[in-house]
N, C-alpha and C. Protein backbone atom coordinates (compact mmCIF):
# COMPACT_ATOMS: atom_id res chain seq x y z
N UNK A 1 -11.14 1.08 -21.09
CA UNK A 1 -11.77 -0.18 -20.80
C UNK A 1 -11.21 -0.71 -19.48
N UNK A 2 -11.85 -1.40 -18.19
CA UNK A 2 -11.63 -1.85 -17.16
C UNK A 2 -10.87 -2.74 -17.46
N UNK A 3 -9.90 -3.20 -16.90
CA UNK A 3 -9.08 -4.36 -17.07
C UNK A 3 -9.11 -5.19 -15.66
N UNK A 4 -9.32 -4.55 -14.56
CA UNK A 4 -9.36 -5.32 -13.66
C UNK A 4 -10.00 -4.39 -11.82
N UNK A 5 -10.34 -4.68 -11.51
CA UNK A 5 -10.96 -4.81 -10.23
C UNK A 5 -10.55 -5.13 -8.98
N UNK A 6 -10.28 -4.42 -8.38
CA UNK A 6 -9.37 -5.24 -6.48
C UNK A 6 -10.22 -3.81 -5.62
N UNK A 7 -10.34 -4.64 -4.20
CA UNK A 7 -10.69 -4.02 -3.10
C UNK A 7 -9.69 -4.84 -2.00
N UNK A 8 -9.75 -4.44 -0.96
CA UNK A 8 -9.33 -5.09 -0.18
C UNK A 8 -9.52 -4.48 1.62
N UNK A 9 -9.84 -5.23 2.79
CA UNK A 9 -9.54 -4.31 4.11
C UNK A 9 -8.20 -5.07 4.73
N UNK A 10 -7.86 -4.10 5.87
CA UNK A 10 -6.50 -4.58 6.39
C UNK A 10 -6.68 -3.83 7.77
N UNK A 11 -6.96 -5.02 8.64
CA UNK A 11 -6.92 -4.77 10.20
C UNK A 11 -5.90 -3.80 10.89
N UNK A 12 -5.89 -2.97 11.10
CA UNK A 12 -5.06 -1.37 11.70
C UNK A 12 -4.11 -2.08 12.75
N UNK A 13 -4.52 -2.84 13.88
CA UNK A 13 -3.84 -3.19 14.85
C UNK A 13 -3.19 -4.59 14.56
N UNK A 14 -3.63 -5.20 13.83
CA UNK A 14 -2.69 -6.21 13.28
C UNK A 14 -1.43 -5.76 12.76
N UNK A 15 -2.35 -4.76 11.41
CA UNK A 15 -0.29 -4.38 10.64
C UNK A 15 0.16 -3.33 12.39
N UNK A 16 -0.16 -3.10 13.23
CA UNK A 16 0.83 -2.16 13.54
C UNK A 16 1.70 -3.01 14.51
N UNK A 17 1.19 -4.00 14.56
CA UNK A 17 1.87 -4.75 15.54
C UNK A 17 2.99 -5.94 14.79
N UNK A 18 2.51 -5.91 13.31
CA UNK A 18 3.94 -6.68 12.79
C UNK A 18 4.60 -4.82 12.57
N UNK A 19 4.57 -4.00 12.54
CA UNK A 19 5.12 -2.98 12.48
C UNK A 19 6.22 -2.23 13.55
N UNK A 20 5.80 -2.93 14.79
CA UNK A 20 6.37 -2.75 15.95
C UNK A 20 6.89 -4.06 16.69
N UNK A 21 6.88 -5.35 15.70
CA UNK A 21 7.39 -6.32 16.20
C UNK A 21 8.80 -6.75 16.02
N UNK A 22 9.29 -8.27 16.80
CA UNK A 22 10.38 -8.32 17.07
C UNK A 22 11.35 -8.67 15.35
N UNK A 23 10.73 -8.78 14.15
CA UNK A 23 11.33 -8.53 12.75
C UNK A 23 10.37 -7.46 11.80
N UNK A 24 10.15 -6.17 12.77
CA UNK A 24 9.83 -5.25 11.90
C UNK A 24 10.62 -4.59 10.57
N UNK A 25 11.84 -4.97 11.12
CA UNK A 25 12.49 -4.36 9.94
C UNK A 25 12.63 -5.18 8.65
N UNK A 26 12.46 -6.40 8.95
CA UNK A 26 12.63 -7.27 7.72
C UNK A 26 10.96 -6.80 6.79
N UNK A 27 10.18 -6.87 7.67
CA UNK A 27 8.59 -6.95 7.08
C UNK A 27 8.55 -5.34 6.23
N UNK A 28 9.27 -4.04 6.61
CA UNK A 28 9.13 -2.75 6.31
C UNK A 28 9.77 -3.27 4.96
N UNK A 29 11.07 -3.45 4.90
CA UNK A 29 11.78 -3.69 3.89
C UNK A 29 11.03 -4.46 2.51
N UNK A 30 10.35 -5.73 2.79
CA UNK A 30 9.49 -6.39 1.96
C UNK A 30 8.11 -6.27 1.47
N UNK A 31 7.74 -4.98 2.33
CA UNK A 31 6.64 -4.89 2.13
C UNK A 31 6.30 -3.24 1.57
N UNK A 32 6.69 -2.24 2.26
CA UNK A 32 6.83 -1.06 1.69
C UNK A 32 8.01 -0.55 1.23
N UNK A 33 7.85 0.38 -0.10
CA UNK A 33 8.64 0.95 -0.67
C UNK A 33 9.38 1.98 -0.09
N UNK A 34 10.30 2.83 -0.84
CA UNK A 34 10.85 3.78 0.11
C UNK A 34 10.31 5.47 0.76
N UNK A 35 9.40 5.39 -0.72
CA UNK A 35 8.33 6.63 -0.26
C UNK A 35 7.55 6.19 0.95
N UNK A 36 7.01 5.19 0.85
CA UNK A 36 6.51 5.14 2.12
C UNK A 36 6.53 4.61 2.93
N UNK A 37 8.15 4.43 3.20
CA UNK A 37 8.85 4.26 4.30
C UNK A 37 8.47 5.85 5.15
N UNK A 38 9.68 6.68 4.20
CA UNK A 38 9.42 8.30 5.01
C UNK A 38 7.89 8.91 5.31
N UNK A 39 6.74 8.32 4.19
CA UNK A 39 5.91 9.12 4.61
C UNK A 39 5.13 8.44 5.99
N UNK A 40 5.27 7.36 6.29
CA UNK A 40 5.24 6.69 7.54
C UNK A 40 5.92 7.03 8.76
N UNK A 41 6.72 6.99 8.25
CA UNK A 41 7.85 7.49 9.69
C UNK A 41 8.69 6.39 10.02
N UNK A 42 8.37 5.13 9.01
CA UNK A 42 9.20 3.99 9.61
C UNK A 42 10.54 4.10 8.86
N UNK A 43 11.05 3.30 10.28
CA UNK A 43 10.71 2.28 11.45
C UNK A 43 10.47 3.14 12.61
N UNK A 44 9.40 3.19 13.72
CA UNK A 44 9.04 3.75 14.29
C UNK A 44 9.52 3.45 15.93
N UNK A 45 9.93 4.49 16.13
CA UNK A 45 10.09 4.76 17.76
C UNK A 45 9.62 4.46 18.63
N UNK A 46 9.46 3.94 19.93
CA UNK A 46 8.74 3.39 20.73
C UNK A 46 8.05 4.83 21.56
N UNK A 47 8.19 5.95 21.82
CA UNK A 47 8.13 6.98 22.58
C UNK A 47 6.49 7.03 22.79
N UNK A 48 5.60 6.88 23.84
CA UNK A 48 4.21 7.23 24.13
C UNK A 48 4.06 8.87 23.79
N UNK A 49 4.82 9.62 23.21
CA UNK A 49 4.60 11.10 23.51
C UNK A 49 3.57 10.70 22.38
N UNK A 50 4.44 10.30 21.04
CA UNK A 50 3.71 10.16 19.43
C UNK A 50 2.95 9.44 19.52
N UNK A 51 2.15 8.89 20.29
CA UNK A 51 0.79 7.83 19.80
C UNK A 51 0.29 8.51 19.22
N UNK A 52 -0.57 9.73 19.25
CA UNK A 52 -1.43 10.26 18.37
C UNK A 52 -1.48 9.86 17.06
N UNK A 53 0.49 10.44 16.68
CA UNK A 53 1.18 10.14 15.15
C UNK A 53 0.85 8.89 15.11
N UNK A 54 1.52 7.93 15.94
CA UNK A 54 1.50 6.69 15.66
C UNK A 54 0.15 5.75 15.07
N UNK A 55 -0.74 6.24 16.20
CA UNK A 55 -2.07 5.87 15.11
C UNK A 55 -2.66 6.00 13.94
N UNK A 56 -2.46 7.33 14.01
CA UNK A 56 -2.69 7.84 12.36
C UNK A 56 -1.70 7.00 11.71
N UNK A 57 -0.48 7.28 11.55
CA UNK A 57 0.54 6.32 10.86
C UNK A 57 0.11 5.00 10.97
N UNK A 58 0.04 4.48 11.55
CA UNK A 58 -0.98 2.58 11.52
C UNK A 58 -1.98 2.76 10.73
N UNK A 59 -3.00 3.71 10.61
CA UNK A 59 -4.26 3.79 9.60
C UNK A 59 -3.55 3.75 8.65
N UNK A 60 -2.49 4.58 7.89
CA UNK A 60 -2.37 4.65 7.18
C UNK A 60 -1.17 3.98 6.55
N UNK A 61 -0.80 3.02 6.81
CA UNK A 61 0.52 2.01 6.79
C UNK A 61 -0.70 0.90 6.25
N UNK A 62 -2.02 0.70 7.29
CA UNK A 62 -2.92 -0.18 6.97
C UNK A 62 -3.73 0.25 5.27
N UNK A 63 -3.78 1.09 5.41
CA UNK A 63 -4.26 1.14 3.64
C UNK A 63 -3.69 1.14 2.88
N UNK A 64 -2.38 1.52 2.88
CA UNK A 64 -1.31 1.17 1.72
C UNK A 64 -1.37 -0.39 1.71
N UNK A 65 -0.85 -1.15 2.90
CA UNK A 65 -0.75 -2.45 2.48
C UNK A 65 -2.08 -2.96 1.98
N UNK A 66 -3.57 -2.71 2.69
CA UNK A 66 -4.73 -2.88 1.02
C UNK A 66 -4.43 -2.75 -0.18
N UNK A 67 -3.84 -1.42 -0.23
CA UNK A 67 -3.57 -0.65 -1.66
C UNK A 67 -3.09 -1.79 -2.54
N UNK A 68 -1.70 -2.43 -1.94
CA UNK A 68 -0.95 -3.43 -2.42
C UNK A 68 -1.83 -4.74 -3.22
N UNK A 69 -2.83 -5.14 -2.06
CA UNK A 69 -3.57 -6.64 -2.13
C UNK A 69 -4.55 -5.36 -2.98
N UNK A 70 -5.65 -5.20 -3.38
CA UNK A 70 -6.15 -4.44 -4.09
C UNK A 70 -6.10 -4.67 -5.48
N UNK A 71 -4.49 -4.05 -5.32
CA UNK A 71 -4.27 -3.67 -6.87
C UNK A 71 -3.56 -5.36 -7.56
N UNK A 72 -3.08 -6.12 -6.73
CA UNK A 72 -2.85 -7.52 -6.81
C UNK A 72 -4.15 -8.42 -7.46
N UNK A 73 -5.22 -8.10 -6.60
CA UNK A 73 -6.70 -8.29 -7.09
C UNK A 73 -7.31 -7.98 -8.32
N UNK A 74 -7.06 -7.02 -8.89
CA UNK A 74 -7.37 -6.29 -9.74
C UNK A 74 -6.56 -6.39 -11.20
N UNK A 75 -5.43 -6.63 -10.68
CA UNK A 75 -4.32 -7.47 -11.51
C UNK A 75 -4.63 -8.88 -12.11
N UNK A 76 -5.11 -9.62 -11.18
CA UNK A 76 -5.58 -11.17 -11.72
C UNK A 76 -5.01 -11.97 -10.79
N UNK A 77 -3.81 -11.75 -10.06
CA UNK A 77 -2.76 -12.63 -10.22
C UNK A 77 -2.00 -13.08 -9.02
N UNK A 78 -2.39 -12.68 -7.80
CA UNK A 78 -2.04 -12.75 -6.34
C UNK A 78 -0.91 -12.63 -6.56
N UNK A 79 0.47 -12.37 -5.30
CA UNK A 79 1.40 -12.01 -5.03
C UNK A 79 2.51 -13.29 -5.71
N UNK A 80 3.14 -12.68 -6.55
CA UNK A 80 3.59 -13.84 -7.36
C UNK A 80 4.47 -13.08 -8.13
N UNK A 81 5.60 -13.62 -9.14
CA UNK A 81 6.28 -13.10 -10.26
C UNK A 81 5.10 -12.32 -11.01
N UNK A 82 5.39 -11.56 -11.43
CA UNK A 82 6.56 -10.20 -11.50
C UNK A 82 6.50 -9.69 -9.85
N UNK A 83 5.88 -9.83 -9.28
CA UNK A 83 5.11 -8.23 -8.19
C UNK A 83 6.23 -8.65 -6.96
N UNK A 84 6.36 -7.52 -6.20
CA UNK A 84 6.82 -7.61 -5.13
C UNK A 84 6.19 -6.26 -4.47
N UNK A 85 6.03 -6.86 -3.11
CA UNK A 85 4.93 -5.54 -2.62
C UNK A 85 5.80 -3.99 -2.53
N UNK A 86 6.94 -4.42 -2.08
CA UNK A 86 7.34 -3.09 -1.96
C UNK A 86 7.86 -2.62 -3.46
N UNK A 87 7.47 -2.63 -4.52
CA UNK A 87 7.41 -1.72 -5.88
C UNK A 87 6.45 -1.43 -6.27
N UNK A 88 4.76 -2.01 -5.46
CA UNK A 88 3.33 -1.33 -5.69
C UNK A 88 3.20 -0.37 -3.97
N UNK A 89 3.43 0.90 -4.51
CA UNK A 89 3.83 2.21 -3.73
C UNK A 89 2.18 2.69 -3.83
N UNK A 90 1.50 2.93 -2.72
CA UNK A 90 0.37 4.20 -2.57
C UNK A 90 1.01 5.10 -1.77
N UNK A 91 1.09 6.29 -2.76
CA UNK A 91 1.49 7.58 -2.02
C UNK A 91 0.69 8.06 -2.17
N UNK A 92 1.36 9.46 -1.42
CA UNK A 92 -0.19 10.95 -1.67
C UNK A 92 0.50 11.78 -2.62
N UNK A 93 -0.34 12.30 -3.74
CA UNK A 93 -0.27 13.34 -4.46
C UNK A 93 -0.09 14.91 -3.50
N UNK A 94 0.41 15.78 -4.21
CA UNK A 94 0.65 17.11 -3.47
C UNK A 94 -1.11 17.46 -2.33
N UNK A 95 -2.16 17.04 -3.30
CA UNK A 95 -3.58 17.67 -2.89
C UNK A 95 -3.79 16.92 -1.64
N UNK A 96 -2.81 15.40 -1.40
CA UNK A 96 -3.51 14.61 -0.20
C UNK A 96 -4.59 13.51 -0.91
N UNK A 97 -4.74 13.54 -2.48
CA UNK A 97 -5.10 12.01 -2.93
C UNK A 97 -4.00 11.17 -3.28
N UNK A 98 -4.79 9.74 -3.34
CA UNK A 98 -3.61 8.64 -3.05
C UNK A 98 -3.67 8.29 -4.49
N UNK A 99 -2.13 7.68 -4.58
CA UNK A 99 -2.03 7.27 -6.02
C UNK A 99 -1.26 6.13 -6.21
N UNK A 100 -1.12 5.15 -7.38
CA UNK A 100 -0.17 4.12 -7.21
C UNK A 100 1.06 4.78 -7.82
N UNK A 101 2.44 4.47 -7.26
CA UNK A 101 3.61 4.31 -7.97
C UNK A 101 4.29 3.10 -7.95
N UNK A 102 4.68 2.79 -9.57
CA UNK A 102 5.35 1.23 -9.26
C UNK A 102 6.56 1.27 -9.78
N UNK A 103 7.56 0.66 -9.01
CA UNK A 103 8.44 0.44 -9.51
C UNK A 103 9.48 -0.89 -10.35
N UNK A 104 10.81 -1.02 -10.23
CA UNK A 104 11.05 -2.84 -11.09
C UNK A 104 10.04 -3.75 -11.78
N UNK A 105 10.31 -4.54 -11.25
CA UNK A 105 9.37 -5.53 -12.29
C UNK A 105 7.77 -5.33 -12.50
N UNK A 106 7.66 -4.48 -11.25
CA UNK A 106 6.15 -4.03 -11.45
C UNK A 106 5.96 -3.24 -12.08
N UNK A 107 6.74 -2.56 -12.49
CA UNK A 107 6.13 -1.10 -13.22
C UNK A 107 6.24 -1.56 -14.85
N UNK A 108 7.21 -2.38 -15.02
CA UNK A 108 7.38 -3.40 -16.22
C UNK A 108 5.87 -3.83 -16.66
N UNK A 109 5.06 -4.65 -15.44
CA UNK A 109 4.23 -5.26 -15.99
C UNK A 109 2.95 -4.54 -16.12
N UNK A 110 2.92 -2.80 -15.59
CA UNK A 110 1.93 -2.03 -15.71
C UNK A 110 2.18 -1.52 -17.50
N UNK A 111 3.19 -1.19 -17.45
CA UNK A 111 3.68 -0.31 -19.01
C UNK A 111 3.28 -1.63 -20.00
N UNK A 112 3.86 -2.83 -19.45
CA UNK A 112 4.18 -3.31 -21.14
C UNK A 112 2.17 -3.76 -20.80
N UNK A 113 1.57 -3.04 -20.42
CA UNK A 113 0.00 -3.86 -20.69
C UNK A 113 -0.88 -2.70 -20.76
N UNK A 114 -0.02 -1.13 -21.29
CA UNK A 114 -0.21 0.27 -21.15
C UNK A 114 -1.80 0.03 -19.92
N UNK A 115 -1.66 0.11 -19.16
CA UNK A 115 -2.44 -0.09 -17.81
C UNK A 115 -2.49 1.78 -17.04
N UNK A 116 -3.52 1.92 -16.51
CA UNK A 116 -3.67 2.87 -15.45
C UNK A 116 -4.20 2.37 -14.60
N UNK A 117 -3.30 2.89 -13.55
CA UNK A 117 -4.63 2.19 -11.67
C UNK A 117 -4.79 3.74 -11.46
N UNK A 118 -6.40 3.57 -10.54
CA UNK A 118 -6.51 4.40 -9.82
C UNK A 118 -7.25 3.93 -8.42
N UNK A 119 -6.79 4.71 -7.44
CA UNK A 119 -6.70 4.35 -6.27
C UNK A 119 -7.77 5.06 -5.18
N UNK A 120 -8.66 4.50 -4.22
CA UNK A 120 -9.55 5.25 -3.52
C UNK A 120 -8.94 4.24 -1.99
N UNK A 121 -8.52 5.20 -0.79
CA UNK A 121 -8.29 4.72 0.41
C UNK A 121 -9.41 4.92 1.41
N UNK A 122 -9.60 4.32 2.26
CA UNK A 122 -10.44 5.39 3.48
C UNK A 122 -9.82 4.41 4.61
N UNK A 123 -10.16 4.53 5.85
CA UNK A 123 -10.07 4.14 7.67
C UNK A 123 -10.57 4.20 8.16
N UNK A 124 -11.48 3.45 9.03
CA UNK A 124 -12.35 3.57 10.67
C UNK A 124 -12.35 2.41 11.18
N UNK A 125 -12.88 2.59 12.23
CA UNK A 125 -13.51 1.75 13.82
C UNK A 125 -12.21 0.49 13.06
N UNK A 126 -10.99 0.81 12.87
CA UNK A 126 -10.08 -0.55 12.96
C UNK A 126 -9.96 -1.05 11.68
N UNK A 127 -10.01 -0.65 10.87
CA UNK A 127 -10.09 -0.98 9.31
C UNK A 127 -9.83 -0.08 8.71
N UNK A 128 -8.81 -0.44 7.89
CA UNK A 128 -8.54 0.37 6.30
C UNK A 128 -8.61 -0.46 4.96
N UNK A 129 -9.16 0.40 4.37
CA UNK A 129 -9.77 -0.24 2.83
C UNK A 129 -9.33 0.29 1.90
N UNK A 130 -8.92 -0.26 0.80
CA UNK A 130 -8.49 -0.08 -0.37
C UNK A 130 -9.25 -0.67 -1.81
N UNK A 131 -9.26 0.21 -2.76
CA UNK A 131 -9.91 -0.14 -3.77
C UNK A 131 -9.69 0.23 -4.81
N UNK A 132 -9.07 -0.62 -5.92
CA UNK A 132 -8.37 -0.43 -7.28
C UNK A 132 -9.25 -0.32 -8.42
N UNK A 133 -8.79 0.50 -9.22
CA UNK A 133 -9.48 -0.10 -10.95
C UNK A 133 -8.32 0.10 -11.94
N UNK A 134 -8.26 -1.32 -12.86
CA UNK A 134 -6.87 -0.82 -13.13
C UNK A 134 -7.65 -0.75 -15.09
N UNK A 135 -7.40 0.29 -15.62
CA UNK A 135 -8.22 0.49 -16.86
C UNK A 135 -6.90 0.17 -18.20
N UNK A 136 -7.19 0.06 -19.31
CA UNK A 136 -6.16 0.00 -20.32
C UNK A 136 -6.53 0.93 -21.05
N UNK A 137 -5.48 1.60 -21.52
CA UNK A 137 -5.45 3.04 -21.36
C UNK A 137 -5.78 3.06 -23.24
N UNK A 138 -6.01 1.90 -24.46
CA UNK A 138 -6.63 2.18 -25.36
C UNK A 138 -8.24 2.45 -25.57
């Protein structure tokens, strides 16, 4: 049975620029987890060689943080007790699909409501989108 519903978009050059700004490190810390810290690459280097990386990494820094508001959406409950963004994790599975992992108080409030999310990402022309369904798993 559906329990809840979230989508969300997230402007690419906005997050990359609190990403590369003058308290990036505070915002990485509060906002993404540690998986995807590494699978990001952050905190990121200033070097023009990696733009290529770097863009791609912004697309995809930008749909995780959807992922986050999404599954917040879908939850009921906007960013509030229990949640903290960096313990609602979108990683990639081995195949390259995205999945939620949660951790502390969040993962608390997925179990004790036996909950499943599942997760659909995509990116273009400056936008990444995210879109949750979070089902109860009786």
């Amino acid at each position: 049975m559906v329990y809840g519903i979230g989508c969300d978009l997230c402007d690419i050059a906005r997050l990359e620029k609190s990403l590369r700004g003058p308290h990036s490190a505070a915002f990485v810390r509060r906002v993404f987890g540690l998986a995807e810290q590494a699978a990001l690459g952050l905190p990121w280097a200033e070097p023009e060689s990696n733009s290529r990386r770097i863009a791609h990494a912004a697309a995809s820094a930008a749909a995780d943080f959807a992922a986050k508001e999404a599954f917040l959406k879908a939850a009921g409950t906007g960013l509030r007790e229990p949640f903290s963004l960096c313990e609602i994790e979108a990683i990639r599975l081995p195949g390259g699909a995205p999945a939620y992992r949660f951790s502390g108080k969040s993962a608390a409030w997925v179990e004790e409501r036996c909950l499943r999310a599942h997760l659909s990402l995509s990116h273009e022309s400056g936008m990444a989108m995210a879109y949750c369904i979070l089902e109860t798993e009786t």
